[in-house]
Protein backbone atom coordinates (compact mmCIF):
# COMPACT_ATOMS: atom_id res chain seq x y z
CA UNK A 1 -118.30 -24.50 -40.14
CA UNK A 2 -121.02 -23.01 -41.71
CA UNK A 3 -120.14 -22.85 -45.00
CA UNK A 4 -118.73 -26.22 -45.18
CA UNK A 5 -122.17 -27.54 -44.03
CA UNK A 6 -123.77 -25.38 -46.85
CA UNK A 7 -121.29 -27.17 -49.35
CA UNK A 8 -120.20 -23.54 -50.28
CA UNK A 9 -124.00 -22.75 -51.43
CA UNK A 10 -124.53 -19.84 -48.90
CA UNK A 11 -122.83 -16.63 -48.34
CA UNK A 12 -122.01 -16.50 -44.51
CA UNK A 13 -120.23 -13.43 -43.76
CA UNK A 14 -118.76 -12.24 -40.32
CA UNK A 15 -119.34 -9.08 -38.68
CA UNK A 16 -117.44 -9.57 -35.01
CA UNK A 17 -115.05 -7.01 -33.33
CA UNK A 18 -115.44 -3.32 -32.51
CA UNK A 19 -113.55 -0.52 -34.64
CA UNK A 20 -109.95 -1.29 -34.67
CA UNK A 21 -109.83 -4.77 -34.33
CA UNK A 22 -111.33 -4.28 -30.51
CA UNK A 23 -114.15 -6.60 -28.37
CA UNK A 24 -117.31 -5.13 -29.44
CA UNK A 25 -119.49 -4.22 -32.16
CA UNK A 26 -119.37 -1.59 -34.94
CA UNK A 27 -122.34 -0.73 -37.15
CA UNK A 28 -120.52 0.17 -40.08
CA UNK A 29 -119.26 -3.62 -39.89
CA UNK A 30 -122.63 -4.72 -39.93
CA UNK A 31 -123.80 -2.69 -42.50
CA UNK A 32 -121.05 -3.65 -44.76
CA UNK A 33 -121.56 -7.44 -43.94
CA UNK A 34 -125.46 -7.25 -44.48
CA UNK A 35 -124.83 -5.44 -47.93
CA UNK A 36 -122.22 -8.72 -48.63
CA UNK A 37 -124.29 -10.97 -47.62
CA UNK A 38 -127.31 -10.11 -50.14
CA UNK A 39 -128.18 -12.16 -52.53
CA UNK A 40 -131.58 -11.06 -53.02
CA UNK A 41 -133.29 -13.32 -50.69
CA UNK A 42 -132.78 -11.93 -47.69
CA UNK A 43 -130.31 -11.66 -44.94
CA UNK A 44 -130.04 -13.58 -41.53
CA UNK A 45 -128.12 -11.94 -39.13
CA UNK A 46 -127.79 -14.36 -35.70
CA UNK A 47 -125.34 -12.57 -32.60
CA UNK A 48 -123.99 -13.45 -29.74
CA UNK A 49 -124.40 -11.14 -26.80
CA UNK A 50 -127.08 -8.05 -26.22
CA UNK A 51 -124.72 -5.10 -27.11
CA UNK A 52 -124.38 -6.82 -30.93
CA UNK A 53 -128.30 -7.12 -30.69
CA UNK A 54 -128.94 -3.60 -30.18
CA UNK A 55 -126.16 -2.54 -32.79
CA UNK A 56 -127.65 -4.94 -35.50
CA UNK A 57 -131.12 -3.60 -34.62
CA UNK A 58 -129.57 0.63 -34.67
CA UNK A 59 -128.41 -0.64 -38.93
CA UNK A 60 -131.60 -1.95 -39.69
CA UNK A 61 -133.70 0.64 -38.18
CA UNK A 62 -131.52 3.61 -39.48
CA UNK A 63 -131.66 1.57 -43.01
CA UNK A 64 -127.92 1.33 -42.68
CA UNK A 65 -127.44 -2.01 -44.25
CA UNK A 66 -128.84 -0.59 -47.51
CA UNK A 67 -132.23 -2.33 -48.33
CA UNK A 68 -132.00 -6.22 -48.15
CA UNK A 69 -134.61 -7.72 -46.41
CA UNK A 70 -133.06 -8.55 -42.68
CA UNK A 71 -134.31 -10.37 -40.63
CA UNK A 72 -132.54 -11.08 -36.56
CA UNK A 73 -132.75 -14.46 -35.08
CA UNK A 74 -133.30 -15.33 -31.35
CA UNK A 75 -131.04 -18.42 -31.85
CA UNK A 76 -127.60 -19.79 -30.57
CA UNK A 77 -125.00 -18.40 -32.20
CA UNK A 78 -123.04 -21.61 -33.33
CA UNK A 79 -126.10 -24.03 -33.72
CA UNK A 80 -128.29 -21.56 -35.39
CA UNK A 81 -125.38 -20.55 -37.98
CA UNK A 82 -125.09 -24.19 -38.86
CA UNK A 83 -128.61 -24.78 -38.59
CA UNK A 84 -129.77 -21.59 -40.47
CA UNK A 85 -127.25 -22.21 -43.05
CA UNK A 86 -127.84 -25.87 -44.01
CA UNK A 87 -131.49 -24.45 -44.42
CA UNK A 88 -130.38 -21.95 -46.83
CA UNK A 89 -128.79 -24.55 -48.97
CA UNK A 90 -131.26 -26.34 -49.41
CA UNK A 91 -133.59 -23.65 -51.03
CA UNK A 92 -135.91 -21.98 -47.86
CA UNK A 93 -136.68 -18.37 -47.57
CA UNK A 94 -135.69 -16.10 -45.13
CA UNK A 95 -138.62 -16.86 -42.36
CA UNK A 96 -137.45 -20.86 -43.34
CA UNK A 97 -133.60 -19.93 -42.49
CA UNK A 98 -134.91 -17.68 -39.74
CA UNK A 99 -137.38 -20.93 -38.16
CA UNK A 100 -134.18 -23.19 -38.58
CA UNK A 101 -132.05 -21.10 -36.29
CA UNK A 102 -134.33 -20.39 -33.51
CA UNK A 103 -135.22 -24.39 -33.55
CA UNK A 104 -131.49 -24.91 -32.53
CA UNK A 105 -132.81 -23.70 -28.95
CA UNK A 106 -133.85 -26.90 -28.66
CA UNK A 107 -131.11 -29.19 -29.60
CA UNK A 108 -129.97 -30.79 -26.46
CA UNK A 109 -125.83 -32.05 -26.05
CA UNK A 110 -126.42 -34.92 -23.64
């Protein structure tokens, strides 16, 4: 959904699922992802529950995810993506893409 919204002007790359296709999270996914995900400007990374948190913070930290500039947003994982992404397309930097996510906190359903 992401990447449609974008109109195919943003790399969005998944990262879900433990080591053998399990629930979970596996750093070496995230690393690789991050590293895909470059472009030069910067990498968002938005996840979903607090073990993925911790495991995206470990790569960064350890400098897994090989240099880009990463940045983690406290945002919804769905809303944020789209949010985050549409942002992206339309030419903002990484604390831009980063503010877009986190605003989807306050998008209300009904």
């Amino acid at each position: 959904m992401a990447r449609e919204v974008a109109g195919g002007k943003v790399h969005v790359v998944p990262a879900g699922g433990g080591p053998d296709g399990t629930l979970g999270t596996d750093g070496g996914r995230i690393a690789a992802a991050i590293s895909d995900a470059d472009s030069g400007a910067g990498v968002l990374v938005l996840a979903d529950i607090g073990s993925a948190v911790l495991s995206v913070r470990a790569v960064v930290e350890n400098g897994d995810a090989g240099g880009p500039d990463v940045a983690l947003a406290d945002a919804p994982l769905v809303e944020g993506a789209v949010a985050a992404a549409v942002a992206a397309s339309i030419g903002a930097d990484l604390a831009g893409v980063r503010a877009a996510a986190e605003e989807a906190w306050d998008v209300r359903k009904l």
